[in-house]
Protein backbone atom coordinates (compact mmCIF):
# COMPACT_ATOMS: atom_id res chain seq x y z
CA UNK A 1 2.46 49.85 5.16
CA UNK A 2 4.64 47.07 5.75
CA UNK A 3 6.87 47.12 8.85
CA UNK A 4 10.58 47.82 9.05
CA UNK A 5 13.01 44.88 8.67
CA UNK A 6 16.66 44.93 9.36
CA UNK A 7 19.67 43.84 6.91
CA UNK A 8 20.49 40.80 8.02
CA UNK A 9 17.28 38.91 8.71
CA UNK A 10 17.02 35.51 6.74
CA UNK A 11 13.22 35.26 6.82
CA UNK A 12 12.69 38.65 5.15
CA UNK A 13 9.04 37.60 3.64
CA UNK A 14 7.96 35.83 6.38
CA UNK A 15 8.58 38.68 8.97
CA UNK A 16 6.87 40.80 6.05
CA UNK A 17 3.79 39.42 6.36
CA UNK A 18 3.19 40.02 10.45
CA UNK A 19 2.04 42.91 12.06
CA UNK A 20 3.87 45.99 13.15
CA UNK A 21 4.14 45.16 17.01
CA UNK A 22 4.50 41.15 15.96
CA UNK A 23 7.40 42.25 13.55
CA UNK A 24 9.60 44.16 16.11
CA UNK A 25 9.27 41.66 18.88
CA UNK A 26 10.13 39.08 16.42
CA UNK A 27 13.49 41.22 15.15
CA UNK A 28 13.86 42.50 18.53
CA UNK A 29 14.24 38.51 20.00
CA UNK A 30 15.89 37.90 16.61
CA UNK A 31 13.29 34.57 15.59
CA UNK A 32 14.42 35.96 12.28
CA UNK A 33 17.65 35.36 12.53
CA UNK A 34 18.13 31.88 14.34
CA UNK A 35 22.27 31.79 14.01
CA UNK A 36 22.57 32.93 17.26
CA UNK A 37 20.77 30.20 19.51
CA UNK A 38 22.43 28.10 17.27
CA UNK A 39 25.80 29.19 18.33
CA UNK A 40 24.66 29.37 22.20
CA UNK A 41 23.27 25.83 21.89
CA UNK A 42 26.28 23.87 20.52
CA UNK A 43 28.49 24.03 23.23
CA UNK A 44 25.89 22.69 25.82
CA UNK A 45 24.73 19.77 23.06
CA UNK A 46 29.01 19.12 22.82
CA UNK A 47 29.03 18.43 26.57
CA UNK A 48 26.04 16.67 26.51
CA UNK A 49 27.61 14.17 23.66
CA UNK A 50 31.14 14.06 25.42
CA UNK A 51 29.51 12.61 28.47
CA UNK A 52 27.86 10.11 26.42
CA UNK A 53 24.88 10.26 27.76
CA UNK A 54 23.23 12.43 24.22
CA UNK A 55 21.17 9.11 23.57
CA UNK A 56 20.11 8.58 26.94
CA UNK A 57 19.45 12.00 27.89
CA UNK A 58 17.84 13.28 24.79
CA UNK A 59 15.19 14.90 26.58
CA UNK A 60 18.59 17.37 28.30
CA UNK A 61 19.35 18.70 24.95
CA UNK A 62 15.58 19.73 23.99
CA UNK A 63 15.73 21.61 27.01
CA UNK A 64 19.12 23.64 26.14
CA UNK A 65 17.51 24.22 22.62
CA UNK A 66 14.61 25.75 24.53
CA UNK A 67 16.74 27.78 26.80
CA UNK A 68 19.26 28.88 24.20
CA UNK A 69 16.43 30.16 21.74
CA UNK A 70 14.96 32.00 25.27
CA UNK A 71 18.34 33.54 26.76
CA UNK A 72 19.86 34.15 23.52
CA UNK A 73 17.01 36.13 22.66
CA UNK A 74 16.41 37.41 26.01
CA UNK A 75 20.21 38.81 25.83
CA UNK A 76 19.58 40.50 22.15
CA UNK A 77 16.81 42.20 23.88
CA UNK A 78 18.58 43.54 27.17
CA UNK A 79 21.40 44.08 24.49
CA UNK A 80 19.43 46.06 22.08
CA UNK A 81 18.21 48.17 25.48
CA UNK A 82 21.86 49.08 26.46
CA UNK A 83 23.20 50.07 22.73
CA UNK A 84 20.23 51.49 21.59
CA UNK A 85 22.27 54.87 21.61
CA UNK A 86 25.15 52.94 19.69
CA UNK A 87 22.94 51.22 17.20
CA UNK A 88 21.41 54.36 16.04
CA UNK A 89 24.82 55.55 14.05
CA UNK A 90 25.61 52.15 12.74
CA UNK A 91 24.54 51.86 9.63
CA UNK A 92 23.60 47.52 9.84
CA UNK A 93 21.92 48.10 13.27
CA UNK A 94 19.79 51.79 12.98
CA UNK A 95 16.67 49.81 11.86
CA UNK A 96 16.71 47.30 15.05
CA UNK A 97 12.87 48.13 17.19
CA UNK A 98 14.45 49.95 19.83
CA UNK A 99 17.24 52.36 18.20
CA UNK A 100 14.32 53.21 15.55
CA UNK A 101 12.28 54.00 18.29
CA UNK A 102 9.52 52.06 17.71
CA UNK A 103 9.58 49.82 20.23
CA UNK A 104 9.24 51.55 23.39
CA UNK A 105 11.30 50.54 26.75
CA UNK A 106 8.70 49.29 28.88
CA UNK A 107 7.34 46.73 26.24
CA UNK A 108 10.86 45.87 25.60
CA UNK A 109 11.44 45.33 29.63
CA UNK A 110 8.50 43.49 29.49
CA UNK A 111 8.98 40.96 26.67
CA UNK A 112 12.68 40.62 28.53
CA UNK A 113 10.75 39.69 31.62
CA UNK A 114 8.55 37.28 29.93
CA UNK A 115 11.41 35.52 27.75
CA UNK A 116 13.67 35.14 31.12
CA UNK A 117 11.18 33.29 32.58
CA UNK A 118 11.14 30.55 29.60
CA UNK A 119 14.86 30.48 30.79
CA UNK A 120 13.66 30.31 34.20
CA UNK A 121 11.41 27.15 33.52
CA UNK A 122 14.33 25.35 31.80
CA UNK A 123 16.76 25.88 34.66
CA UNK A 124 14.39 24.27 36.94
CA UNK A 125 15.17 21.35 34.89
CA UNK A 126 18.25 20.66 35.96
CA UNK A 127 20.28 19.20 39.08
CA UNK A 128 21.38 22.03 41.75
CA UNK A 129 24.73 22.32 40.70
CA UNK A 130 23.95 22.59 37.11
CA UNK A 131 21.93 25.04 38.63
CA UNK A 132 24.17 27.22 40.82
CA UNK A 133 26.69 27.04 37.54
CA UNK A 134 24.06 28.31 35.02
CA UNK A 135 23.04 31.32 37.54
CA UNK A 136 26.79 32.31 38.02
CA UNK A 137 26.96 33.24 34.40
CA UNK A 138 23.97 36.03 34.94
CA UNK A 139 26.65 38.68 35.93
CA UNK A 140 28.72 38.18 32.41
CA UNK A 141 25.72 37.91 30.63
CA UNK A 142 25.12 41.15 31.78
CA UNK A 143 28.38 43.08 31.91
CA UNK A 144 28.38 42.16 28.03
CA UNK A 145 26.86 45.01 26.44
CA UNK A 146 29.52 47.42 28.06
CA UNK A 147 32.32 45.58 26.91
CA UNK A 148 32.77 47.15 23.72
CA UNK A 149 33.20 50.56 25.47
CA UNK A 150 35.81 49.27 27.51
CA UNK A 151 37.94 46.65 25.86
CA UNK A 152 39.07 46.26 22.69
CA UNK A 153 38.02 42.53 22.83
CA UNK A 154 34.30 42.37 23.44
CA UNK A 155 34.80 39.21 21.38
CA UNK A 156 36.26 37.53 24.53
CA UNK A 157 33.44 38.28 27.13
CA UNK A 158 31.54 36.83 24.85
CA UNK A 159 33.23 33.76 24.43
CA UNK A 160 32.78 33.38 28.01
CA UNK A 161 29.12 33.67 27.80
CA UNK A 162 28.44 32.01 24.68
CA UNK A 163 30.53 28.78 25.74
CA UNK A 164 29.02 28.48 29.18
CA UNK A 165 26.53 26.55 27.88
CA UNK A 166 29.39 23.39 27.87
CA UNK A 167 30.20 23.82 32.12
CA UNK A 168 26.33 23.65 32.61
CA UNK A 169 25.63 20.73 30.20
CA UNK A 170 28.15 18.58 31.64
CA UNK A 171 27.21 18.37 35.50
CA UNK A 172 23.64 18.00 34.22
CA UNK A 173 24.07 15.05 32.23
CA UNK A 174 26.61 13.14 33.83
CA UNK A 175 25.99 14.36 37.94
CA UNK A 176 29.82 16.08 37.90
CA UNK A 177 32.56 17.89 37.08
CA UNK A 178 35.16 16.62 34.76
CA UNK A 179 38.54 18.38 33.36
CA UNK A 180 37.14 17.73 29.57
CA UNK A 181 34.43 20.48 30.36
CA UNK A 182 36.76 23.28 31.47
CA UNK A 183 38.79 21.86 28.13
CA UNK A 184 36.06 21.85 25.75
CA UNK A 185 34.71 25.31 27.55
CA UNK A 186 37.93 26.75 26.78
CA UNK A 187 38.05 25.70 23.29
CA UNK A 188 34.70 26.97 22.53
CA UNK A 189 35.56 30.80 24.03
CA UNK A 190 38.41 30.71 21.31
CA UNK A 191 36.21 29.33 18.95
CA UNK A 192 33.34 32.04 20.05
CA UNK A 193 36.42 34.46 19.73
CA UNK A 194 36.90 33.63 16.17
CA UNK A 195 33.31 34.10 14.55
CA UNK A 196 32.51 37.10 16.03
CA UNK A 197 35.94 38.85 15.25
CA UNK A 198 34.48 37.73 11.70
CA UNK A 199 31.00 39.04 12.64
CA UNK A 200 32.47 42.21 13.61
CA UNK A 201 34.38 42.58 10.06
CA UNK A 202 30.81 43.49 8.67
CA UNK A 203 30.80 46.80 10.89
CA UNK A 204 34.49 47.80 11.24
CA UNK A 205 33.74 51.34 9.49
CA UNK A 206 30.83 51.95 11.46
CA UNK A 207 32.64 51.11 14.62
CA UNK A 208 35.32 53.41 13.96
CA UNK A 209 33.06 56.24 13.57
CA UNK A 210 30.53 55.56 16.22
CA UNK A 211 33.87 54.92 18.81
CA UNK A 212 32.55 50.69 19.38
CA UNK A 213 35.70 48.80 20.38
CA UNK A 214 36.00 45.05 18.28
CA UNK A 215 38.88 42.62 17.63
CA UNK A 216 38.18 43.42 14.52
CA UNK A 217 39.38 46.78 14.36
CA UNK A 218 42.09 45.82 17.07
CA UNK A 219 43.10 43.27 14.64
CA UNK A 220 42.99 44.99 11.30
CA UNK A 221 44.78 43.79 8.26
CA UNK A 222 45.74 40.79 10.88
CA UNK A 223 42.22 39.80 11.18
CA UNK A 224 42.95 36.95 8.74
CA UNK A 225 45.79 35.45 10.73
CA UNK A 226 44.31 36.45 14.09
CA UNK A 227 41.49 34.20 13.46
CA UNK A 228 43.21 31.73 11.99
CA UNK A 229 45.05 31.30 15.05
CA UNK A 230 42.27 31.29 17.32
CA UNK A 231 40.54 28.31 15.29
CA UNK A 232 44.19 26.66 15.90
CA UNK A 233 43.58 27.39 19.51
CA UNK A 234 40.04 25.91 19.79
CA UNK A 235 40.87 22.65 18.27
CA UNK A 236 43.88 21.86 20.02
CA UNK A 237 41.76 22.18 23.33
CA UNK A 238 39.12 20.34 21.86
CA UNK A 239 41.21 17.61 21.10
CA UNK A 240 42.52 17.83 24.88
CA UNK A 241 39.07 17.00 25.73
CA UNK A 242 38.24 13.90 23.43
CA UNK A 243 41.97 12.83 24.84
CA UNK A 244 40.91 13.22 28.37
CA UNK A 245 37.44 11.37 27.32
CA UNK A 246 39.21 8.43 25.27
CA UNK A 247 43.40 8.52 25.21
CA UNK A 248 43.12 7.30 21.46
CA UNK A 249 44.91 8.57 18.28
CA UNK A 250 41.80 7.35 16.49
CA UNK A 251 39.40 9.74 18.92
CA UNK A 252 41.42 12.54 18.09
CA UNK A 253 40.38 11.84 14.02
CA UNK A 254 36.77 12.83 14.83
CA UNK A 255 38.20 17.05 14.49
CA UNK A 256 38.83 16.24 11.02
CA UNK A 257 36.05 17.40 9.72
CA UNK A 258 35.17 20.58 11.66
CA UNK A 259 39.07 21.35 11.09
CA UNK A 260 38.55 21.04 7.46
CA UNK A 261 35.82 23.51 8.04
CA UNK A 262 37.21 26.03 9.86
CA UNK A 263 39.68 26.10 7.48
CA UNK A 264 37.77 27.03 4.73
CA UNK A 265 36.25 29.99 6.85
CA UNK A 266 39.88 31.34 7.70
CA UNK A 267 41.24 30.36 3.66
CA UNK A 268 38.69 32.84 1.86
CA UNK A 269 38.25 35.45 4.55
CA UNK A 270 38.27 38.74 2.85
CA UNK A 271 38.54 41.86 5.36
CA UNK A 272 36.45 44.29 2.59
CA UNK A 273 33.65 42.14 2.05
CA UNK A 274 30.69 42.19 4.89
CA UNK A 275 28.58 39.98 2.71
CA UNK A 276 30.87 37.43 2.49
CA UNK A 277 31.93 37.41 6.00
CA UNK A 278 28.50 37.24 7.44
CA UNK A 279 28.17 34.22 5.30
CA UNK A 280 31.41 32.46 7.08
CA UNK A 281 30.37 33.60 10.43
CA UNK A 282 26.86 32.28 9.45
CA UNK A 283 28.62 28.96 8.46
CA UNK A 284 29.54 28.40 11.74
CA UNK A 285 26.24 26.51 12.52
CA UNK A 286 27.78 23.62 10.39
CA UNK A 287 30.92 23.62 12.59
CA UNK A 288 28.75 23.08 15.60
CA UNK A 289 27.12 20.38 14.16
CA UNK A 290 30.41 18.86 12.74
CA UNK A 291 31.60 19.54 17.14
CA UNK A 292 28.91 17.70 18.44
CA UNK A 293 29.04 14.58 15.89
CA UNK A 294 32.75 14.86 17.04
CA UNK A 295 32.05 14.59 20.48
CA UNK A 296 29.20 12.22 19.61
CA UNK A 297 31.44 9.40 18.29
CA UNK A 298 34.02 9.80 21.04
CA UNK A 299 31.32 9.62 23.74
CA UNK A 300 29.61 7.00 23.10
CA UNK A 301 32.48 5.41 22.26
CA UNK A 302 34.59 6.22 25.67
């Protein structure tokens, strides 16, 4: 009998073909659906390029791929642990290992264990304040999963945990602080803001009935200009931070493209369409990529 796979994987016949127990852990750590480490490893990789040290420091941004595939997945799993009470009466989230019940909580404290301490390994790889900034983000990472039963803007905590990444990066490449972190950091929690309001648009029925708090449904028919705004938001602080990296007009042309980008996500945004906005919240692996070649140019340039 082949296993149980959620909605939204992207590697539906690949995840067919494993076993049972190798299928949940896989869906549980979501391997299947790599958008997420994505998302937690741009920031770090921007910070890394801003510095301009991406070339010379290659070896610093395998390591934040590493961690981000290990944390982000290490979070899904402390977050699937948390909601699995919640994820039972959505309809998108009823078929994740834990809420189905067939992953039990001790093997899913256990793989949690075993994925921190990937995280753990890549932390040792760092300079000491790198270090100390990293561990300070271990209380938001887990305050998270509560967040949508007490604020309408879950969105926002995770911004802050999801963007962290960047005020970690930058001490560990360069050996300090620098205003163009806390600017770029800021810029990424809008940006972090942004997709998952559009993330959340998939669920917003499901919410209401199960009680979970979003921006979405905070938003509503304003979703549209809400995250239009906050993509206005994110790249006026990012261009604070190539300013503060290079005081050039010219630097400040490198947002072009991910503007361009984020455009189109906000243009065609359609509040009654989950497939659709999965697909622009999915597209936001491109507008990393278009950040970091941003932050790329200016660096090395600076």
């Amino acid at each position: 009998m082949a296993p149980p796979i959620v909605p939204d994987t992207q590697h539906r016949g690949t995840v067919a073909k494993l076993s049972p127990l190798a299928s949940d852990l896989v869906q549980l750590a979501r391997f299947d659906r790599p958008i997420g480490a994505w998302l937690l490893f741009w920031p770090g990789a921007w910070a890394i390029a801003l510095t301009g040290r991406a070339v010379a420091r290659w070896d610093l941004l395998l390591w934040f791929a590493l961690g981000s595939i290990a944390m982000r997945s290490a979070g899904c799993v402390y977050n699937d642990i948390v909601d699995r009470d919640l994820d039972a009466r959505v309809a998108r989230t009823r078929a994740r290992p834990i809420a189905s019940g067939r992953v039990s909580l001790p093997v899913a404290w256990g793989f949690l264990l075993a994925l921190c301490a990937v995280g753990l390994i890549v932390l040792l790889q760092l300079p000491l304040l790198a270090q100390a900034i990293a561990i300070a983000s271990i209380a938001l990472v887990a305050a998270y999963p509560f967040m949508k039963r007490i604020t309408w803007w879950p969105q926002a905590w995770l911004g802050l945990v999801f963007s962290w990444a960047a005020l970690v990066a930058w001490p560990a490449a360069s050996g300090r602080f620098e205003a163009a972190a806390l600017l770029l950091y800021a810029g990424s929690v809008l940006w972090v803001i942004g997709y998952d309001t559009i993330y959340a648009l998939q669920d917003i029925e499901d919410d209401a009935l199960a009680g979970v708090k979003s921006s979405a449904r905070a938003l509503g028919d304003r979703a549209k200009g809400g995250v239009a705004l906050l993509y206005a938001g994110a790249l006026l602080l990012w261009a604070a931070a190539l300013w503060a990296r290079r005081p050039d007009p010219l630097a400040l042309l490198a947002l072009g493209p991910v503007a361009l980008h984020l455009g189109w996500q906000v243009a065609g945004l359609r509040r009654d369409d989950p497939a659709d906005a999965l697909r622009r919240f999915r597209a936001n692996r491109f507008a990393g990529l278009l950040m970091f070649l941003a932050c790329l140019a200016v660096g090395t340039a600076a």
